[in-house]
C-alpha atoms as a PDB file:
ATOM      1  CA  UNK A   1      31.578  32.332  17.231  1.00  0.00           C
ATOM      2  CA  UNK A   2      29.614  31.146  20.250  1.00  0.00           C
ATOM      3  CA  UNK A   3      28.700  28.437  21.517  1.00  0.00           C
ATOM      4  CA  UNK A   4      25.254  27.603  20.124  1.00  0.00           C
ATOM      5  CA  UNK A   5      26.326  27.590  16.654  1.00  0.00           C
ATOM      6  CA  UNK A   6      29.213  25.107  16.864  1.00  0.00           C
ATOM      7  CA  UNK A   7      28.900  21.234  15.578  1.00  0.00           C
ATOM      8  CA  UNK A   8      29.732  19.954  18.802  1.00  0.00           C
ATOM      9  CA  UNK A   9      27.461  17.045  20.047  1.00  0.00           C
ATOM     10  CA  UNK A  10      24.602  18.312  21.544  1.00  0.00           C
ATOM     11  CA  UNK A  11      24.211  18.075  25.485  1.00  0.00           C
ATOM     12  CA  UNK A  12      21.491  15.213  26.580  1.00  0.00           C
ATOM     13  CA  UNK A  13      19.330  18.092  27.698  1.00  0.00           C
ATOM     14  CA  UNK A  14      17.803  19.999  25.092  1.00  0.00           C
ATOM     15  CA  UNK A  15      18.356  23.604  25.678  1.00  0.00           C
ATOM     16  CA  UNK A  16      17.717  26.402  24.120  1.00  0.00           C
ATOM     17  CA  UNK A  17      14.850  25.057  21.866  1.00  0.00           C
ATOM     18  CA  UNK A  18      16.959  22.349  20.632  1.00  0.00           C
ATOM     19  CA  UNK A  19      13.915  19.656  19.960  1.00  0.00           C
ATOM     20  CA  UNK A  20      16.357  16.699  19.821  1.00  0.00           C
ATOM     21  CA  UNK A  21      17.764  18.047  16.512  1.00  0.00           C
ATOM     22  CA  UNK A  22      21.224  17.590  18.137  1.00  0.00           C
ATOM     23  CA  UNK A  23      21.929  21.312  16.922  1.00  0.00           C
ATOM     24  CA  UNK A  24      20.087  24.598  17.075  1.00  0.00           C
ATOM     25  CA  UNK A  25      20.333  26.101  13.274  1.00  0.00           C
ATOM     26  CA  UNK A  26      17.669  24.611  11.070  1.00  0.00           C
ATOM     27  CA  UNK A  27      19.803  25.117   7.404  1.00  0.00           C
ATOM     28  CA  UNK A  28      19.769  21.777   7.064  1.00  0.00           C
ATOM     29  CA  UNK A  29      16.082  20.901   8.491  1.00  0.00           C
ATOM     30  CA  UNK A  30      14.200  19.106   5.343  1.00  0.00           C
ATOM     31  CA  UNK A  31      11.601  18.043   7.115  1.00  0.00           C
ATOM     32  CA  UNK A  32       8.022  18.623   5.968  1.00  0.00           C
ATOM     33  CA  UNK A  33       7.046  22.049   6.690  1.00  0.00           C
ATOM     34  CA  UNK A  34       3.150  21.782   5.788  1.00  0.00           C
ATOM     35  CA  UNK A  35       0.716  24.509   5.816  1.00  0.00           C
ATOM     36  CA  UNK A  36      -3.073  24.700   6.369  1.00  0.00           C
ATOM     37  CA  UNK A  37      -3.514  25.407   2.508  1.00  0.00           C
ATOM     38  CA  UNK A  38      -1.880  22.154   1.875  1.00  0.00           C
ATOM     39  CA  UNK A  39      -4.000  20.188   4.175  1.00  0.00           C
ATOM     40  CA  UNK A  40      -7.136  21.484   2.547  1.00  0.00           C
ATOM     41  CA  UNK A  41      -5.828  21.047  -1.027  1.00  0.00           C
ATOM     42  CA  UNK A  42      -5.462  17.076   0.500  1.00  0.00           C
ATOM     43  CA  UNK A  43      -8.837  17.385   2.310  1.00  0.00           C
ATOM     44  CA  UNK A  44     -11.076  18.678  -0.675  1.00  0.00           C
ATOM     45  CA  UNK A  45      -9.064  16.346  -3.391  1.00  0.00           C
ATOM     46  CA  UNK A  46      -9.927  12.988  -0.708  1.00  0.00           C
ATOM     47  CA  UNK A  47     -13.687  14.311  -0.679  1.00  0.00           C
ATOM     48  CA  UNK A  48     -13.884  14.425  -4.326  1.00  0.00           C
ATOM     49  CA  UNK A  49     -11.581  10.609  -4.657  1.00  0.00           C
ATOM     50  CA  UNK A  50     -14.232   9.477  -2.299  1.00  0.00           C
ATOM     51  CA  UNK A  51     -17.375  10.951  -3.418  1.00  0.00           C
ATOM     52  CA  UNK A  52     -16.977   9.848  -7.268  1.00  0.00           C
ATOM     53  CA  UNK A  53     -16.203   6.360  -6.801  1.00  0.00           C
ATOM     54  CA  UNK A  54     -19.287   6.356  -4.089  1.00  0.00           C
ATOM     55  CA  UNK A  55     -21.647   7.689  -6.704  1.00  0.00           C
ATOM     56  CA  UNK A  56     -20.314   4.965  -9.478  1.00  0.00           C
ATOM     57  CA  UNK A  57     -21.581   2.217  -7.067  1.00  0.00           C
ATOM     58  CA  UNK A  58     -24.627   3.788  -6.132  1.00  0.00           C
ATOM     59  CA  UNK A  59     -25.661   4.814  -9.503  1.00  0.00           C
ATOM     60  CA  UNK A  60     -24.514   2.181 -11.065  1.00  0.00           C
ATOM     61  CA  UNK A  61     -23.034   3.618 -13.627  1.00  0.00           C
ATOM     62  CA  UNK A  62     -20.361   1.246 -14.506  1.00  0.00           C
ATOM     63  CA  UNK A  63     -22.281  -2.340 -15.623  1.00  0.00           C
ATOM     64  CA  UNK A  64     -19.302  -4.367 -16.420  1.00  0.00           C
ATOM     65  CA  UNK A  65     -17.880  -5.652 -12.547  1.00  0.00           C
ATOM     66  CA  UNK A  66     -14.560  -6.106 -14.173  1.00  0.00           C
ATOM     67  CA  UNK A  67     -14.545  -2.610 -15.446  1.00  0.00           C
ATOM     68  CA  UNK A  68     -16.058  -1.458 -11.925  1.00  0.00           C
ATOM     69  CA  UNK A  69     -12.912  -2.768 -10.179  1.00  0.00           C
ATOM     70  CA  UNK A  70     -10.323  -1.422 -12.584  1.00  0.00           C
ATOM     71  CA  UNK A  71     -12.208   2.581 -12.094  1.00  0.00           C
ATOM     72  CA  UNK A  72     -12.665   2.077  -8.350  1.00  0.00           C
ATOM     73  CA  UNK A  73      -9.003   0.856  -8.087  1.00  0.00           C
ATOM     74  CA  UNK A  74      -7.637   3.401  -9.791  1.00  0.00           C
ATOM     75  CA  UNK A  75      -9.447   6.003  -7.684  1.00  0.00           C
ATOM     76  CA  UNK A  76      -7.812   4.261  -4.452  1.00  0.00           C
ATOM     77  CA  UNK A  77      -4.628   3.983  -6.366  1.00  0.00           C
ATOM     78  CA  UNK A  78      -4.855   8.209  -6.603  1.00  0.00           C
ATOM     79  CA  UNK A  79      -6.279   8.812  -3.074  1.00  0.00           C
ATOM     80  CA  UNK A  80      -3.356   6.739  -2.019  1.00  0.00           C
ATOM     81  CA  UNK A  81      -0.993   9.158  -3.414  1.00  0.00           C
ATOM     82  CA  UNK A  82      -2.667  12.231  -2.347  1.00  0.00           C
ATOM     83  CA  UNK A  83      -2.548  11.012   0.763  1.00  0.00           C
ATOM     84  CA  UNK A  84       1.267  10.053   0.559  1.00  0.00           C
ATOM     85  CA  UNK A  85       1.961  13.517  -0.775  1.00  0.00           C
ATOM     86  CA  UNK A  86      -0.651  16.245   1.069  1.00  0.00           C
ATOM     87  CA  UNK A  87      -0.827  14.312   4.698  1.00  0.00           C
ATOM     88  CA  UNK A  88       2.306  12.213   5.032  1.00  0.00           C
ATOM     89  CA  UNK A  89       4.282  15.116   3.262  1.00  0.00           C
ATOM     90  CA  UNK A  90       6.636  12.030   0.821  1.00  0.00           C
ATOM     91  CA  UNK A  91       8.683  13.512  -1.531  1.00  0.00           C
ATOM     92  CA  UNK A  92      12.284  13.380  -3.034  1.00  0.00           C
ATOM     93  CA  UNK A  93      13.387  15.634  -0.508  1.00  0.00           C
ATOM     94  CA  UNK A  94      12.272  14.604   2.852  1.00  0.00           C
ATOM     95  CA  UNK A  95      15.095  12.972   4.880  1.00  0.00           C
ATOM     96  CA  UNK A  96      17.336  13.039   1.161  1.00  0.00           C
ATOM     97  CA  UNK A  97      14.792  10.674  -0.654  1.00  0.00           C
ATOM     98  CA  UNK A  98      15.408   7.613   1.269  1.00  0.00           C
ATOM     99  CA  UNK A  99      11.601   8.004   2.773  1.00  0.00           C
ATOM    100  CA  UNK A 100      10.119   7.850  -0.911  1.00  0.00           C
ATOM    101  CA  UNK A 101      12.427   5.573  -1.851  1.00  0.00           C
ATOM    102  CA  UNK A 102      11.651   2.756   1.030  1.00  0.00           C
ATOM    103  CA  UNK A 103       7.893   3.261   0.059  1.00  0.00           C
ATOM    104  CA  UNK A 104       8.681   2.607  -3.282  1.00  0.00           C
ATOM    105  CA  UNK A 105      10.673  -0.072  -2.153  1.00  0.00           C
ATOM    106  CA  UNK A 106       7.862  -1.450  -0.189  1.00  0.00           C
ATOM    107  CA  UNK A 107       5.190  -1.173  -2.699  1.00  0.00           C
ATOM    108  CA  UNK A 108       7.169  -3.082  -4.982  1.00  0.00           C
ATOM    109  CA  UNK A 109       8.189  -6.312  -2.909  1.00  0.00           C
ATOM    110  CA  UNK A 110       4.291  -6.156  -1.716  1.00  0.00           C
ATOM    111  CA  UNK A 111       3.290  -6.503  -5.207  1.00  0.00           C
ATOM    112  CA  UNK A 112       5.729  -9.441  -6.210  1.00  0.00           C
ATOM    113  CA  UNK A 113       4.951 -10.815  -2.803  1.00  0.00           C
ATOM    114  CA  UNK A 114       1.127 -10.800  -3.630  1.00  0.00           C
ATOM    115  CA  UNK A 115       1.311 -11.497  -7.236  1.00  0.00           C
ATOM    116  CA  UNK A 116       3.126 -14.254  -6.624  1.00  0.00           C
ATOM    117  CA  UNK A 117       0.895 -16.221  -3.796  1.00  0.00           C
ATOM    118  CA  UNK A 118      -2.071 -15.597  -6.330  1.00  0.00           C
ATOM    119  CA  UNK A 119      -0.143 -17.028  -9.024  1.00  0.00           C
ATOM    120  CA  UNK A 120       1.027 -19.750  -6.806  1.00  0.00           C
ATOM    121  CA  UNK A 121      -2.553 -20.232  -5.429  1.00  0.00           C
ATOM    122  CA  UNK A 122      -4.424 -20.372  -8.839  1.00  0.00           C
ATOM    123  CA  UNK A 123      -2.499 -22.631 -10.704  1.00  0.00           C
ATOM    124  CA  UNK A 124      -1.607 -25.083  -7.635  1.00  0.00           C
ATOM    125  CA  UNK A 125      -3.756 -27.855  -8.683  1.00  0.00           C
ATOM    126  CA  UNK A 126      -3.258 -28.001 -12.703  1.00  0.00           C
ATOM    127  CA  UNK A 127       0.552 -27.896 -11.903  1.00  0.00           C
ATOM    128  CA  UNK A 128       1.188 -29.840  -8.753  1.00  0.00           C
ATOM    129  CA  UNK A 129      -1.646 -32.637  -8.522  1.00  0.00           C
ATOM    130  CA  UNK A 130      -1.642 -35.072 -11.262  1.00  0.00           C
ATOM    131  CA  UNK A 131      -5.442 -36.030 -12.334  1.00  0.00           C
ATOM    132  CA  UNK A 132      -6.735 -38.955 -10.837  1.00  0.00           C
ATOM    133  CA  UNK A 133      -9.099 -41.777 -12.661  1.00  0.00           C
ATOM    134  CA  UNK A 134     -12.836 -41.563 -10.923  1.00  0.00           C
ATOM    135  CA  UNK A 135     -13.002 -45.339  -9.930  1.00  0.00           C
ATOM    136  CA  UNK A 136     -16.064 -47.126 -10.705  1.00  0.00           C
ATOM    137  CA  UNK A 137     -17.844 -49.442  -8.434  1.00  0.00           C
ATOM    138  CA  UNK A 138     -17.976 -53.037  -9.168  1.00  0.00           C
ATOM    139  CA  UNK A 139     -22.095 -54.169  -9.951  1.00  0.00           C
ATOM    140  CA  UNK A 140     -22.001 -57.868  -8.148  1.00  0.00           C
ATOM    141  CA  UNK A 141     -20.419 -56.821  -4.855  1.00  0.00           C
ATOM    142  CA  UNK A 142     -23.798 -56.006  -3.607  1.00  0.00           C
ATOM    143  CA  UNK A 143     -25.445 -59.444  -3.589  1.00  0.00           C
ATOM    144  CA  UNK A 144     -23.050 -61.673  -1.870  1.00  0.00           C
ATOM    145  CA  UNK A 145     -23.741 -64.720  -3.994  1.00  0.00           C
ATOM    146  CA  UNK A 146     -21.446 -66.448  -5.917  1.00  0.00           C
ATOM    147  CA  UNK A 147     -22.679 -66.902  -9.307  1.00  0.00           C
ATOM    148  CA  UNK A 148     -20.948 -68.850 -12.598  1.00  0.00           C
END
């Protein structure tokens, strides 16, 4: 057996077209491996996320703005995962899952962290400031005499 292919630790110069893997066999290498097919597969499909939602605001095809939102956030929600999957190369595999599972992770306390502000935020003042009599102004103040 020689020398390159033992699980010693690696010297701090990287020989031998090392890379800073810290060994020079690539069995274990999960890493995304990403081909120009792939790109354009994630180029073409972010034209087409892009274009469509474009052309519903343009055209106005969608009257309702509540309706509008949910469509055009659901076409970011998709061109966010195309993106995660065909440029950023996320999936179960990469570095054993734990890169998928962070976002995940992330996605989820960003939600609860923003759901929660808005919820704090809208209901504020019903729940934390009693209501408060409008005072009304007294009508002989004004004058300055003193009548009976």
């Amino acid at each position: 057996m020689s020398a390159q292919h033992t699980h010693a630790p690696a010297p701090a110069h990287h020989a031998h077209g090392d890379h800073g893997h810290g060994h020079d066999d690539h069995h274990g290498d999960v890493g995304p491996h990403s081909s120009l097919r792939e790109y354009a597969i994630g180029f073409v499909l972010s034209v087409i996320l892009t274009a469509i939602p474009f052309w519903l605001v343009m055209a106005k095809v969608i009257a309702d703005r509540n309706t509008a939102i949910l469509v055009l956030g659901g076409f970011a929600v998709v061109q966010i995962l195309v993106h995660m999957v065909y440029f950023l190369h996320m999936n179960g595999k990469v570095e054993g899952g734990w890169t998928l599972l962070s976002t995940i992770f992330t996605v989820v306390f960003v939600a609860i962290a923003i759901s929660g502000t808005l919820w704090v935020m809208f209901h504020m003042n019903s729940n934390m400031m009693p209501d408060h009599p409008t005072p009304t102004p007294p009508k002989h103040e004004a004058t300055g005499h003193n009548t009976p």
